[in-house]
C-alpha atoms as a PDB file:
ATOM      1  CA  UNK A   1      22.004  -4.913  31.248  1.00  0.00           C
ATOM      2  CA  UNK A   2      19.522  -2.836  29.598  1.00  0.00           C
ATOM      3  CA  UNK A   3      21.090  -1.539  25.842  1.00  0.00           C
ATOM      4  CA  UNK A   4      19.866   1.390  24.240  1.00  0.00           C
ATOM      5  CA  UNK A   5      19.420   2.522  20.750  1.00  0.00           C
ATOM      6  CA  UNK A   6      20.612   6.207  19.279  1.00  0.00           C
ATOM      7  CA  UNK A   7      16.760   7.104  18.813  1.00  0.00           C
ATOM      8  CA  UNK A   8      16.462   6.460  22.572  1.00  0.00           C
ATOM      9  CA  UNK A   9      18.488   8.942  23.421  1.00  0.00           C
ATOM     10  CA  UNK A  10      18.355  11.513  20.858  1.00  0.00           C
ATOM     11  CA  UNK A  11      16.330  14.795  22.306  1.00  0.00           C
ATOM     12  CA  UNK A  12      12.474  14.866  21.050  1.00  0.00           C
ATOM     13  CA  UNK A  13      11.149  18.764  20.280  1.00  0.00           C
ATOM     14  CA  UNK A  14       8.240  19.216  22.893  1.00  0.00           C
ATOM     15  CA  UNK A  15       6.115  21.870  23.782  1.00  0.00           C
ATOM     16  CA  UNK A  16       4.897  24.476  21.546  1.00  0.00           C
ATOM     17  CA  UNK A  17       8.071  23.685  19.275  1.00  0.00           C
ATOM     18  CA  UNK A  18       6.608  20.001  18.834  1.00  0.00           C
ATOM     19  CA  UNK A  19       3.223  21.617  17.988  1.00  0.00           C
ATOM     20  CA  UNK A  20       4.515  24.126  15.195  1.00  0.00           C
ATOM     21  CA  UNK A  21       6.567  21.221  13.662  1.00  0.00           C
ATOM     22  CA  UNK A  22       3.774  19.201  13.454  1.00  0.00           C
ATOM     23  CA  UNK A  23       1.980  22.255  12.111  1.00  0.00           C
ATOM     24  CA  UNK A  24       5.059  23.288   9.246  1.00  0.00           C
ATOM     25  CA  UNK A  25       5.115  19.059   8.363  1.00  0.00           C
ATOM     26  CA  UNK A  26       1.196  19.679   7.393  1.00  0.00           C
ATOM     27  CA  UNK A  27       1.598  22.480   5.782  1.00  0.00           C
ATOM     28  CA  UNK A  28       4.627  20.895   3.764  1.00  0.00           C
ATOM     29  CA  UNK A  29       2.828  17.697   2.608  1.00  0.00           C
ATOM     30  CA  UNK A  30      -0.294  19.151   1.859  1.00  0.00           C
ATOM     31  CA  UNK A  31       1.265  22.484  -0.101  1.00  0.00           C
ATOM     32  CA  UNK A  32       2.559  18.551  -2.546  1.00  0.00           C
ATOM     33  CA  UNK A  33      -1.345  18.887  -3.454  1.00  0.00           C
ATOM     34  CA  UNK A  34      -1.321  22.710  -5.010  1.00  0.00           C
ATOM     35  CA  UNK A  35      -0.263  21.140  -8.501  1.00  0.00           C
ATOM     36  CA  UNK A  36      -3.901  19.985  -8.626  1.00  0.00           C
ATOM     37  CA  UNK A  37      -5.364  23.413  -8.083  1.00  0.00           C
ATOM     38  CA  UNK A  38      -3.378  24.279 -11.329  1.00  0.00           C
ATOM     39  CA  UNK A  39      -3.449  21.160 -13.691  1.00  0.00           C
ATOM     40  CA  UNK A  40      -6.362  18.814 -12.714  1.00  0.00           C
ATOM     41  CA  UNK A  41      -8.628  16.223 -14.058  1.00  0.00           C
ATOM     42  CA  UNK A  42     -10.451  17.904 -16.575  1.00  0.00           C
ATOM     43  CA  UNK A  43     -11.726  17.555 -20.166  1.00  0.00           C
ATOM     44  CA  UNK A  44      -8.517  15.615 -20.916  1.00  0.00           C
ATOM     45  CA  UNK A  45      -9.130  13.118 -18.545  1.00  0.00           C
ATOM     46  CA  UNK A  46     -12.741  12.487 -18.525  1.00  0.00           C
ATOM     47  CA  UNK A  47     -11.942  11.045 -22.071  1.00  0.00           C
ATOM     48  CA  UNK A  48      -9.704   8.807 -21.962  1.00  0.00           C
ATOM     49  CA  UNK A  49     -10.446   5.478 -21.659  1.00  0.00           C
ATOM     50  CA  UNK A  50     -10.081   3.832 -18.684  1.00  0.00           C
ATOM     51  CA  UNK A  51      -9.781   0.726 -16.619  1.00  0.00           C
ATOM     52  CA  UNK A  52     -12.519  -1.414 -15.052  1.00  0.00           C
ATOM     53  CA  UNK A  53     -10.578  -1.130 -12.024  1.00  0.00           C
ATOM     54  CA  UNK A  54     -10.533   2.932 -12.476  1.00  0.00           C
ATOM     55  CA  UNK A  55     -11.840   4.444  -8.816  1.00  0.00           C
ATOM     56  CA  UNK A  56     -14.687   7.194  -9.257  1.00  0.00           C
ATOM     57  CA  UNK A  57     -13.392  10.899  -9.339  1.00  0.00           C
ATOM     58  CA  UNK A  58     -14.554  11.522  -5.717  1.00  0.00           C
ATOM     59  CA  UNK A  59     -12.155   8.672  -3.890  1.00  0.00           C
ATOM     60  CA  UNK A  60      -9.093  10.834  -5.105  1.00  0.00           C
ATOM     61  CA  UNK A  61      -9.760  13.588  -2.620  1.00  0.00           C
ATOM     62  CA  UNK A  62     -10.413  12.084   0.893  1.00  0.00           C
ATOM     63  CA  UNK A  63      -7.889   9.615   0.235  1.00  0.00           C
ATOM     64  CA  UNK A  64      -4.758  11.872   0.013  1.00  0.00           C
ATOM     65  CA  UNK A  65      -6.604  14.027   2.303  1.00  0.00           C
ATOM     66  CA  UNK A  66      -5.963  11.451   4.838  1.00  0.00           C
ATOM     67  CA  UNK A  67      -2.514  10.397   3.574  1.00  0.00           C
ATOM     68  CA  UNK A  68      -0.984  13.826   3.536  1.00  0.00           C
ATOM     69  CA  UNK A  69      -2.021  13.869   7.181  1.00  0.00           C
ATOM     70  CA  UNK A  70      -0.338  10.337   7.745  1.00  0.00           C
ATOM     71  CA  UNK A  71       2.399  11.711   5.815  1.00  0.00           C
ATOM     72  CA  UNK A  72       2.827  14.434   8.016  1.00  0.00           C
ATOM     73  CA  UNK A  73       2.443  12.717  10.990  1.00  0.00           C
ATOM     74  CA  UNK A  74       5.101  10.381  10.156  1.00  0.00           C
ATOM     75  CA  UNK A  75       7.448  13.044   9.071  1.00  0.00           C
ATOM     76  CA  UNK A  76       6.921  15.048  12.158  1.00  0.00           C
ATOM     77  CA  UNK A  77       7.469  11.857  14.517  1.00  0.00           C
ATOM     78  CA  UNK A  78      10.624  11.131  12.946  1.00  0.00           C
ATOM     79  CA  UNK A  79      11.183  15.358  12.833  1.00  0.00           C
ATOM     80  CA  UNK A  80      10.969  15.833  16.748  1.00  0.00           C
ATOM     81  CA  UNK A  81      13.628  13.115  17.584  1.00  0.00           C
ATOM     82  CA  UNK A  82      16.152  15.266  16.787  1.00  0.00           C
ATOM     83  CA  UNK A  83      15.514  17.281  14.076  1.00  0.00           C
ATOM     84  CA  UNK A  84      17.622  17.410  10.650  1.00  0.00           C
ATOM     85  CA  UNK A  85      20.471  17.135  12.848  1.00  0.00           C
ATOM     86  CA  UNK A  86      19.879  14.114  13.914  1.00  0.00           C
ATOM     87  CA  UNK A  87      17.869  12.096  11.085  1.00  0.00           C
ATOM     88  CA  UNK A  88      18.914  14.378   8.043  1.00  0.00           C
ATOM     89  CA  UNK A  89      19.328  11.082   5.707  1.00  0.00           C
ATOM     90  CA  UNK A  90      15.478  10.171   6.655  1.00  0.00           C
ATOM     91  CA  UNK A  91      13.987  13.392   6.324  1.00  0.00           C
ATOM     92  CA  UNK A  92      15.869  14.248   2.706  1.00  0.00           C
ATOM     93  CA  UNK A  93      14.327  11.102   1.431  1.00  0.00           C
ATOM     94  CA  UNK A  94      10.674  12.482   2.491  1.00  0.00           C
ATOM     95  CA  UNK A  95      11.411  15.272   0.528  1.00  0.00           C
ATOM     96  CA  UNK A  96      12.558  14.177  -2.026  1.00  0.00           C
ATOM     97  CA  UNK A  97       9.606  11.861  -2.380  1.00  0.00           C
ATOM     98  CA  UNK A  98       7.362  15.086  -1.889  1.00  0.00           C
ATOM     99  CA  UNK A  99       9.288  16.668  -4.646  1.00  0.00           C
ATOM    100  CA  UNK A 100       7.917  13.745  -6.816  1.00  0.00           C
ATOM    101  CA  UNK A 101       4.601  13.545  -5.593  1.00  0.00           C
ATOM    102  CA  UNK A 102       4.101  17.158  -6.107  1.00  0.00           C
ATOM    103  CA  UNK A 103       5.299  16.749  -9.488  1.00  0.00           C
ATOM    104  CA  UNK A 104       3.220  14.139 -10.669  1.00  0.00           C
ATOM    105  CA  UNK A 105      -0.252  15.766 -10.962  1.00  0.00           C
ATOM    106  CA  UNK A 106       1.081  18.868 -13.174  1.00  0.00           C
ATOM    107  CA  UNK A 107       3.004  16.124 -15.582  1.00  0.00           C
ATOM    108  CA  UNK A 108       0.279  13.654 -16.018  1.00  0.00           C
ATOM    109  CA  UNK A 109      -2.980  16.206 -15.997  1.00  0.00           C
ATOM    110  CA  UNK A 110      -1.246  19.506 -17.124  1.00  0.00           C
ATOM    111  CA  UNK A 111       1.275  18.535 -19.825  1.00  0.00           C
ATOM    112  CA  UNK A 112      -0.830  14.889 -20.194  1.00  0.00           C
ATOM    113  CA  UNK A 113       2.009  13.207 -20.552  1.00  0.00           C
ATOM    114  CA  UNK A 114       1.088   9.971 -18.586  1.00  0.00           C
ATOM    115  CA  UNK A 115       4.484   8.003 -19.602  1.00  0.00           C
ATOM    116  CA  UNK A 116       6.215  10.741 -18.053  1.00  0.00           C
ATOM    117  CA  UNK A 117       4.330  10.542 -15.154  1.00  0.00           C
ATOM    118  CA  UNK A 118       4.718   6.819 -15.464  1.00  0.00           C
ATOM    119  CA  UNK A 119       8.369   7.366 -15.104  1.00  0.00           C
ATOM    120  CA  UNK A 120       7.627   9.895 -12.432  1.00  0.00           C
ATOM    121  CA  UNK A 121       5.043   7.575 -10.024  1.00  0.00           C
ATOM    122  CA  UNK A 122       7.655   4.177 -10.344  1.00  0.00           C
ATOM    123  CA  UNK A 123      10.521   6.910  -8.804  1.00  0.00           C
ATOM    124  CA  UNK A 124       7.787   8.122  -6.176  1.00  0.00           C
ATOM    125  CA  UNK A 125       6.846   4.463  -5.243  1.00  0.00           C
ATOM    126  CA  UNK A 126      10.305   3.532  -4.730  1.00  0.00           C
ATOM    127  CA  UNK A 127      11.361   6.919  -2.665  1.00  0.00           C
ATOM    128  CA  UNK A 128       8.625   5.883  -0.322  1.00  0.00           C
ATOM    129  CA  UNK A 129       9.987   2.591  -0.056  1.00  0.00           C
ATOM    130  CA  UNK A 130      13.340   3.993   1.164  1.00  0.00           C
ATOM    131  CA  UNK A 131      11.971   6.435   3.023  1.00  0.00           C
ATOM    132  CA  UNK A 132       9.558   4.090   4.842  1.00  0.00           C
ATOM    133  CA  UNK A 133      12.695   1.875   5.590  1.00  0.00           C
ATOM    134  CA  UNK A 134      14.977   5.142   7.315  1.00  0.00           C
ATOM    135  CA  UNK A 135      12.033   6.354   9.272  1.00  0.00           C
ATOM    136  CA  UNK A 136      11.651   2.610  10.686  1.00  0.00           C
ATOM    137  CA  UNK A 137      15.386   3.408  12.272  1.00  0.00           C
ATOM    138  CA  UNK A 138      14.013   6.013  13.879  1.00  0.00           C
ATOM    139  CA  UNK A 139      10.276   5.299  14.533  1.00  0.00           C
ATOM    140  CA  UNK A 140       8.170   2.357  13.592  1.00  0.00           C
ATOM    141  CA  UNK A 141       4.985   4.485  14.005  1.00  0.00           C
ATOM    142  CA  UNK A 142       6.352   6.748  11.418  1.00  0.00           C
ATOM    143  CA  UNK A 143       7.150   3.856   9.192  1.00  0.00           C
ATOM    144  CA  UNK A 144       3.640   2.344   9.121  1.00  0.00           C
ATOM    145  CA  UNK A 145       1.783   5.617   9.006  1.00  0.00           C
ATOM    146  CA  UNK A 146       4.080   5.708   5.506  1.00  0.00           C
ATOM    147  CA  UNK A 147       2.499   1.980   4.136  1.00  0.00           C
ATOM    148  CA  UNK A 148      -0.902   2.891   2.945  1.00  0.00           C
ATOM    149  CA  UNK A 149       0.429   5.412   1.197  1.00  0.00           C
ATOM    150  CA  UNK A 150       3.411   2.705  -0.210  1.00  0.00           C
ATOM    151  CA  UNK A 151      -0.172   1.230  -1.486  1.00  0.00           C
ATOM    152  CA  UNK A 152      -2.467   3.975  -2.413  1.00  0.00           C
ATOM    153  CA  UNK A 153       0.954   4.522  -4.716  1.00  0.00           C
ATOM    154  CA  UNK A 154       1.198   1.303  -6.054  1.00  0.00           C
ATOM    155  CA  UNK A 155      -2.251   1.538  -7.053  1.00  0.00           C
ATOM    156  CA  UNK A 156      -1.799   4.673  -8.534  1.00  0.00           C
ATOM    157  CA  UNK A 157       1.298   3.487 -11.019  1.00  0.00           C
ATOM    158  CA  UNK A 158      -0.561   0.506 -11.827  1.00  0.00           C
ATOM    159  CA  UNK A 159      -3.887   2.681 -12.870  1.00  0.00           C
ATOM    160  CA  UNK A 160      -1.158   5.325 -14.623  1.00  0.00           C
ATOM    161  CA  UNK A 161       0.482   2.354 -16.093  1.00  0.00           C
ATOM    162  CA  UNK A 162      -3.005   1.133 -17.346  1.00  0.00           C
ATOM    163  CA  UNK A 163      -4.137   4.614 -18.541  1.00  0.00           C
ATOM    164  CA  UNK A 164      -1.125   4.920 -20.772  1.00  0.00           C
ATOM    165  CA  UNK A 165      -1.402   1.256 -22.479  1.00  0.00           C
ATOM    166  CA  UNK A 166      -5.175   2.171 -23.301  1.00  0.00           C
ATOM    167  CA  UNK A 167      -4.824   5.777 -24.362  1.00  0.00           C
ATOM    168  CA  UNK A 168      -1.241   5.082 -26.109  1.00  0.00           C
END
């Protein structure tokens, strides 16, 4: 007897449908970068002081480059098995997540307020943990595509954690 789980059987998008939902889930998690374009490292940032540990300026870029397409990815995988209709609970924790991502950047570089963003990044870290988990019901390819960025965020609050202490 061969058991099968509600994923399984749930419709996936395909087609040009699958194609423009993987196009609109790019579009969405990269548009969570546009904060940056207004309120980026500048001035500010170059002097504060910083951790040992503190990555050079041009690791930022090509890393979320790559995790807003993971992110994406994921999103759309879990996206094309149905749809809202079908994993609404799953896909309103990605956004809220985005919501927090996207508000990071202007709260720590534009208002430099880094123990808001502190705050801010410990509520993103643990979205992504929950989302990471509901996506895993649906896909576990969309799941792991979500861990490196579990990490690249972990990394991040301890380095915004770290910022604060030293420039408090």
């Amino acid at each position: 007897m061969h058991v099968t789980s509600n994923v399984d059987t749930q419709p996936v998008a395909g087609g040009a449908r699958s194609a423009l939902g993987l196009l609109g889930w790019m579009v969405l998690c990269y548009s969570a970068a546009l904060g940056g374009v207004f309120a980026g490292p500048g001035d500010w940032y170059d002097n504060l002081r910083k951790p040992a540990f503190n990555p050079p300026g041009w690791v930022f870029g090509p890393t979320w480059t790559l995790l807003y397409a993971m992110m994406g990815t994921s999103a759309w995988l879990v996206w094309r098995r149905g749809g809202f209709r079908h994993a609404g609970a799953a896909l309103g924790l990605f956004m809220l997540q985005l919501i927090l991502n996207a508000a990071w950047t202007p709260l720590f570089f534009g208002l430099q307020a880094p123990g808001v963003a502190l705050v801010v990044i410990a509520a993103l870290w643990l979205a992504i943990l929950a989302t990471a988990v509901a996506f895993r019901n649906r896909s576990h390819l969309a799941a792991l595509l979500l861990l490196p960025y579990l990490l690249w965020v972990g990394f991040a609050t301890v380095l915004n954690g770290s910022l604060w202490y030293l420039n408090s």
